[in-house]
Protein backbone atom coordinates (compact mmCIF):
# COMPACT_ATOMS: atom_id res chain seq x y z
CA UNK A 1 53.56 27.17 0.81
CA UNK A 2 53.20 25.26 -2.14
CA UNK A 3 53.35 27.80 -5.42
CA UNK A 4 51.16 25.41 -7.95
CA UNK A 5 47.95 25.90 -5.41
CA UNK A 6 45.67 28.86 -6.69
CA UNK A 7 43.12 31.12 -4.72
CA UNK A 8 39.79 29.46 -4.70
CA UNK A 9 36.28 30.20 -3.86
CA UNK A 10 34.70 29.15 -0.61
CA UNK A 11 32.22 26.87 -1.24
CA UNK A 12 31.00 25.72 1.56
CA UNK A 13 28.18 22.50 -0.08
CA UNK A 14 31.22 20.97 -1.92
CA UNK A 15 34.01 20.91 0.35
CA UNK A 16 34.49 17.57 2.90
CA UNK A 17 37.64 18.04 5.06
CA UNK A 18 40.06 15.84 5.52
CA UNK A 19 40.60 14.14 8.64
CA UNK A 20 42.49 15.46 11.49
CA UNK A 21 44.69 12.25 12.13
CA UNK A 22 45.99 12.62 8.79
CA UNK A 23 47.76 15.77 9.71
CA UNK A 24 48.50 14.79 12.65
CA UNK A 25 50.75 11.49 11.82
CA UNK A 26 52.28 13.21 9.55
CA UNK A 27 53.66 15.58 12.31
CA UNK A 28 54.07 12.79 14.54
CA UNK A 29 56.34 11.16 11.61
CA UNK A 30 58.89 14.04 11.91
CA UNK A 31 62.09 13.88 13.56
CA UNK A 32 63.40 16.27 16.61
CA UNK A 33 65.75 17.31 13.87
CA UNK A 34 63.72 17.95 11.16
CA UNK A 35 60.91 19.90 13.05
CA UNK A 36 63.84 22.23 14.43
CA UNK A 37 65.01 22.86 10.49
CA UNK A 38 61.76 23.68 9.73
CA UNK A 39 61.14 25.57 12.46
CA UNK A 40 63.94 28.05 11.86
CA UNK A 41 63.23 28.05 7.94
CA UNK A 42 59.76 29.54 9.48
CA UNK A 43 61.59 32.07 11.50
CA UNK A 44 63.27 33.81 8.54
CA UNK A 45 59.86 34.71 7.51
CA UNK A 46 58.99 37.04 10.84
CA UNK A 47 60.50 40.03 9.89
CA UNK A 48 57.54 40.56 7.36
CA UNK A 49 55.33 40.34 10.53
CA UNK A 50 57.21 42.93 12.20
CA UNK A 51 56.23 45.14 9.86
CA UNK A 52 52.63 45.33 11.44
CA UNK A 53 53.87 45.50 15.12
CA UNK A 54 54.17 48.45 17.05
CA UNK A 55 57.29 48.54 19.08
CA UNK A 56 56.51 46.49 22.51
CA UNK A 57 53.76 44.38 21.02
CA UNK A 58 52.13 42.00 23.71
CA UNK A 59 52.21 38.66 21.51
CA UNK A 60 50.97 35.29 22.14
CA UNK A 61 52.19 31.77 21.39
CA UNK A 62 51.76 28.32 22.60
CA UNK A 63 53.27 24.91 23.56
CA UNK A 64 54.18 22.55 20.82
CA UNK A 65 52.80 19.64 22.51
CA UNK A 66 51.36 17.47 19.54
CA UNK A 67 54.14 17.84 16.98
CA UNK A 68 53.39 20.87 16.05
CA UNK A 69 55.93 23.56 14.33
CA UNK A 70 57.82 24.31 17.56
CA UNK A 71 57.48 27.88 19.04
CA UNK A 72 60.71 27.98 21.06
CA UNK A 73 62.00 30.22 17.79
CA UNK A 74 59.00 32.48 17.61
CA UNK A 75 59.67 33.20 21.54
CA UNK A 76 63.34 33.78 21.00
CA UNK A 77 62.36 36.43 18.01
CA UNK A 78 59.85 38.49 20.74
CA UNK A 79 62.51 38.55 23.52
CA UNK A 80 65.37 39.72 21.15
CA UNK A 81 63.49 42.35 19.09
CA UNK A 82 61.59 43.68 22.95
CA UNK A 83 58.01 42.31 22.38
CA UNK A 84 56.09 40.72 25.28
CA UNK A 85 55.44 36.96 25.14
CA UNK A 86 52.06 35.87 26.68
CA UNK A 87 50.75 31.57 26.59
CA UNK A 88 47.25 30.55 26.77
CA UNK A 89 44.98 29.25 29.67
CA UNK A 90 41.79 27.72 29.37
CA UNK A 91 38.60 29.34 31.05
CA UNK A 92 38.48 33.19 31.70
CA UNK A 93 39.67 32.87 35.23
CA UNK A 94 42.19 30.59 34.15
CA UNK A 95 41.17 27.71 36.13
CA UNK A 96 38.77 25.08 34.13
CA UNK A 97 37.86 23.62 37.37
CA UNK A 98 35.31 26.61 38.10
CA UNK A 99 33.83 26.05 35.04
CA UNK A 100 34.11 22.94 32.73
CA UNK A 101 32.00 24.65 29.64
CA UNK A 102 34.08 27.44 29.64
CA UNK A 103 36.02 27.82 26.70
CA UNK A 104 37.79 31.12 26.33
CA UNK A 105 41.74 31.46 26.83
CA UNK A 106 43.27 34.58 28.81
CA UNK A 107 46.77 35.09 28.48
CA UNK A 108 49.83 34.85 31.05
CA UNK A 109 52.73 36.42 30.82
CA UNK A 110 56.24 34.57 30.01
CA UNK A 111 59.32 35.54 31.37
CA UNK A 112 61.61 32.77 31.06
CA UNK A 113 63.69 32.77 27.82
CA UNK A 114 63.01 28.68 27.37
CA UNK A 115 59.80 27.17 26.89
CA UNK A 116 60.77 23.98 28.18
CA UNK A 117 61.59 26.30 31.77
CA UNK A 118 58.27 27.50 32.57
CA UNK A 119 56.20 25.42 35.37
CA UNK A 120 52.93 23.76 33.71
CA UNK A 121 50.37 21.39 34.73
CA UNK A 122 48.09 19.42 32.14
CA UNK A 123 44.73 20.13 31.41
CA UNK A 124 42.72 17.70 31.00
CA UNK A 125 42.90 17.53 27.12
CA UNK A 126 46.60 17.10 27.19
CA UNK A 127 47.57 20.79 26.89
CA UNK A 128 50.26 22.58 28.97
CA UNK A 129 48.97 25.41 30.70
CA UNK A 130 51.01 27.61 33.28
CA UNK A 131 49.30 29.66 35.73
CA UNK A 132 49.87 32.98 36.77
CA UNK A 133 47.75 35.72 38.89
CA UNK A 134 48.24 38.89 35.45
CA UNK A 135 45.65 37.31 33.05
CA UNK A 136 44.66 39.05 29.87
CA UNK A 137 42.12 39.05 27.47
CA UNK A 138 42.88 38.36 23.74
CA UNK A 139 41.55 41.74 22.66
CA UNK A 140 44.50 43.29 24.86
CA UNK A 141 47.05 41.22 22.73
CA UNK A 142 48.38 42.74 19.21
CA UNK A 143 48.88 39.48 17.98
CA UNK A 144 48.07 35.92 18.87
CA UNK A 145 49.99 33.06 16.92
CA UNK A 146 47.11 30.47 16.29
CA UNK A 147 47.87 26.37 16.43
CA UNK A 148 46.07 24.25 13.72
CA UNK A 149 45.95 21.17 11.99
CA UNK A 150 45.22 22.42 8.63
CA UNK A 151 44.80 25.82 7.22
CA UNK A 152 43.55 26.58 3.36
CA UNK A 153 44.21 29.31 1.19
CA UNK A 154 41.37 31.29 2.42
CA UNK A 155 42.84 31.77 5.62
CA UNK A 156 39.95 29.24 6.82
CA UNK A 157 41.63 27.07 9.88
CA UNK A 158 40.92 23.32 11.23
CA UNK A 159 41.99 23.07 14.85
CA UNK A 160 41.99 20.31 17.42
CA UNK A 161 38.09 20.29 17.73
CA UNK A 162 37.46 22.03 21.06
CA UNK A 163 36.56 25.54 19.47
CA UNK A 164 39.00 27.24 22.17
CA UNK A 165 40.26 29.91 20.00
CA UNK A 166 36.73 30.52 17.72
CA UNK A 167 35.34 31.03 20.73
CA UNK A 168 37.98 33.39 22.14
CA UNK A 169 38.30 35.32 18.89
CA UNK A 170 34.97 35.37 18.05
CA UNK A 171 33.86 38.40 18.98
CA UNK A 172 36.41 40.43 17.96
CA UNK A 173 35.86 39.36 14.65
CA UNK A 174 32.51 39.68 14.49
CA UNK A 175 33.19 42.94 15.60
CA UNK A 176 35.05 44.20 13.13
CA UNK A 177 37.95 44.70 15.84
CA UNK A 178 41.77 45.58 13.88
CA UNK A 179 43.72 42.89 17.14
CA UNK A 180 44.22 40.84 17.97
CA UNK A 181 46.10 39.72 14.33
CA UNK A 182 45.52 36.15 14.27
CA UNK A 183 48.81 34.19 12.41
CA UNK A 184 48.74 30.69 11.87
CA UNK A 185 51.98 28.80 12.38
CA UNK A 186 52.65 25.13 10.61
CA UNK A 187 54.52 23.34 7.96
CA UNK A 188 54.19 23.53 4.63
CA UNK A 189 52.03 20.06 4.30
CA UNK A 190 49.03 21.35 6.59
CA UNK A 191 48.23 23.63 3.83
CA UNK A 192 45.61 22.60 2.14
CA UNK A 193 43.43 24.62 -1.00
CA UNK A 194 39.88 24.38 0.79
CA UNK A 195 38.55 23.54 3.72
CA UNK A 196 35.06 23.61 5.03
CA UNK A 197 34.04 26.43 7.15
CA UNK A 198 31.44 26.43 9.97
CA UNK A 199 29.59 29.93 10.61
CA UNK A 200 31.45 29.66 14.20
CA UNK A 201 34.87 29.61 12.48
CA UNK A 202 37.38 32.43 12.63
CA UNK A 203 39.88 32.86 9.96
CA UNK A 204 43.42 33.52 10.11
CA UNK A 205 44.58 36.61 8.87
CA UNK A 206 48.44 35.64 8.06
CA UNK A 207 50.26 32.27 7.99
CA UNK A 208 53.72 31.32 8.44
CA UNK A 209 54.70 28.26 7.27
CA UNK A 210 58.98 27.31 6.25
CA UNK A 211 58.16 28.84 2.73
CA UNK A 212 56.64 31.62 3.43
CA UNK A 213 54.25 34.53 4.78
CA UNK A 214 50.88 34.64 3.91
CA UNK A 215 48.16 37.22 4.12
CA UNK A 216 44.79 36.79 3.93
């Protein structure tokens, strides 16, 4: 995370966020290479998350399908240190088809050791999804790793635009609830020093970026 950026105030009438595509080129302009070395420069940083895990954590993750920060490191880090690795599907029974407006992710376990191993199909926004019969809600997880395109230094995050995880999370939050933690997981240059927030929106409560940990 960039050093020079200060804690701001959240002003919600002044801010105007910046648009997605902008972040998302950028990631798009990285090589195979590159988001590998910054991927394990992020991995250094987890042992300051373990720190708040209870030994057999239940943690989630997700595909890096849009050039995101890949995850294959953050799964290698559960298996090795004995947490439990769970991926996101869309709708509460897990099947989108049921229920098109449906919005909240439950949780399948992983037990392969490579991402790029486990059977998927597409949903129809682009995202792999892999189906399983144990589905769990994210209140049973300790910890769910969050994608984003940008994140500021409030902890306020901009994701793809289909309000899958606010609405997931949003109850906990409102409700005060301690899990799941919600960790945000990107490079260094989707952190931004404001961004807009929506009364819908849930925050982050850590980020991981190749620099650093952050808590909010």
């Amino acid at each position: 995370m960039h050093p020079e950026l200060k804690h701001s105030e959240f002003q919600t009438s002044t801010v105007s966020n910046p648009p997605r595509r902008q972040f998302t080129r950028q990631r798009r302009q990285l090589t195979d290479g590159e988001r590998s070395q910054y991927a394990r420069m992020a991995s250094l940083h987890l042992v300051k998350l373990q720190q708040r895990l209870a030994p057999r954590a239940r943690i989630g993750l997700y595909y890096d399908g849009f050039g995101e920060l890949p995850t294959q490191p953050l799964l290698d880090w559960y298996q090795r240190l004995g947490y439990f690795p769970y991926l996101p599907v869309v709708g509460s029974l897990g099947r989108t088809s049921n229920n098109s407006d449906d919005k909240h992710l439950r949780f399948v376990p992983v037990y392969q050791s490579k991402l790029l191993n486990i059977p998927t199909r597409i949903h129809s926004l682009g995202m792999k999804q892999n189906h399983h019969r144990r589905l769990l809600w994210a209140r049973e997880l300790d910890v769910i790793i969050c994608p984003l395109v940008a994140v500021d230094l409030n902890g306020n995050r901009m994701g793809m635009g289909g309000g899958f995880y606010d609405t997931t999370l949003g109850y906990s939050y409102r409700s005060g609830a301690k899990k799941p933690l919600k960790i945000g997981w990107c490079y260094d240059f989707q952190v931004v020093e404001q961004l807009q927030r929506q009364p819908w929106d849930v925050p982050l409560d850590g980020l991981i970026t190749p620099s650093g940990l952050r808590w909010f």
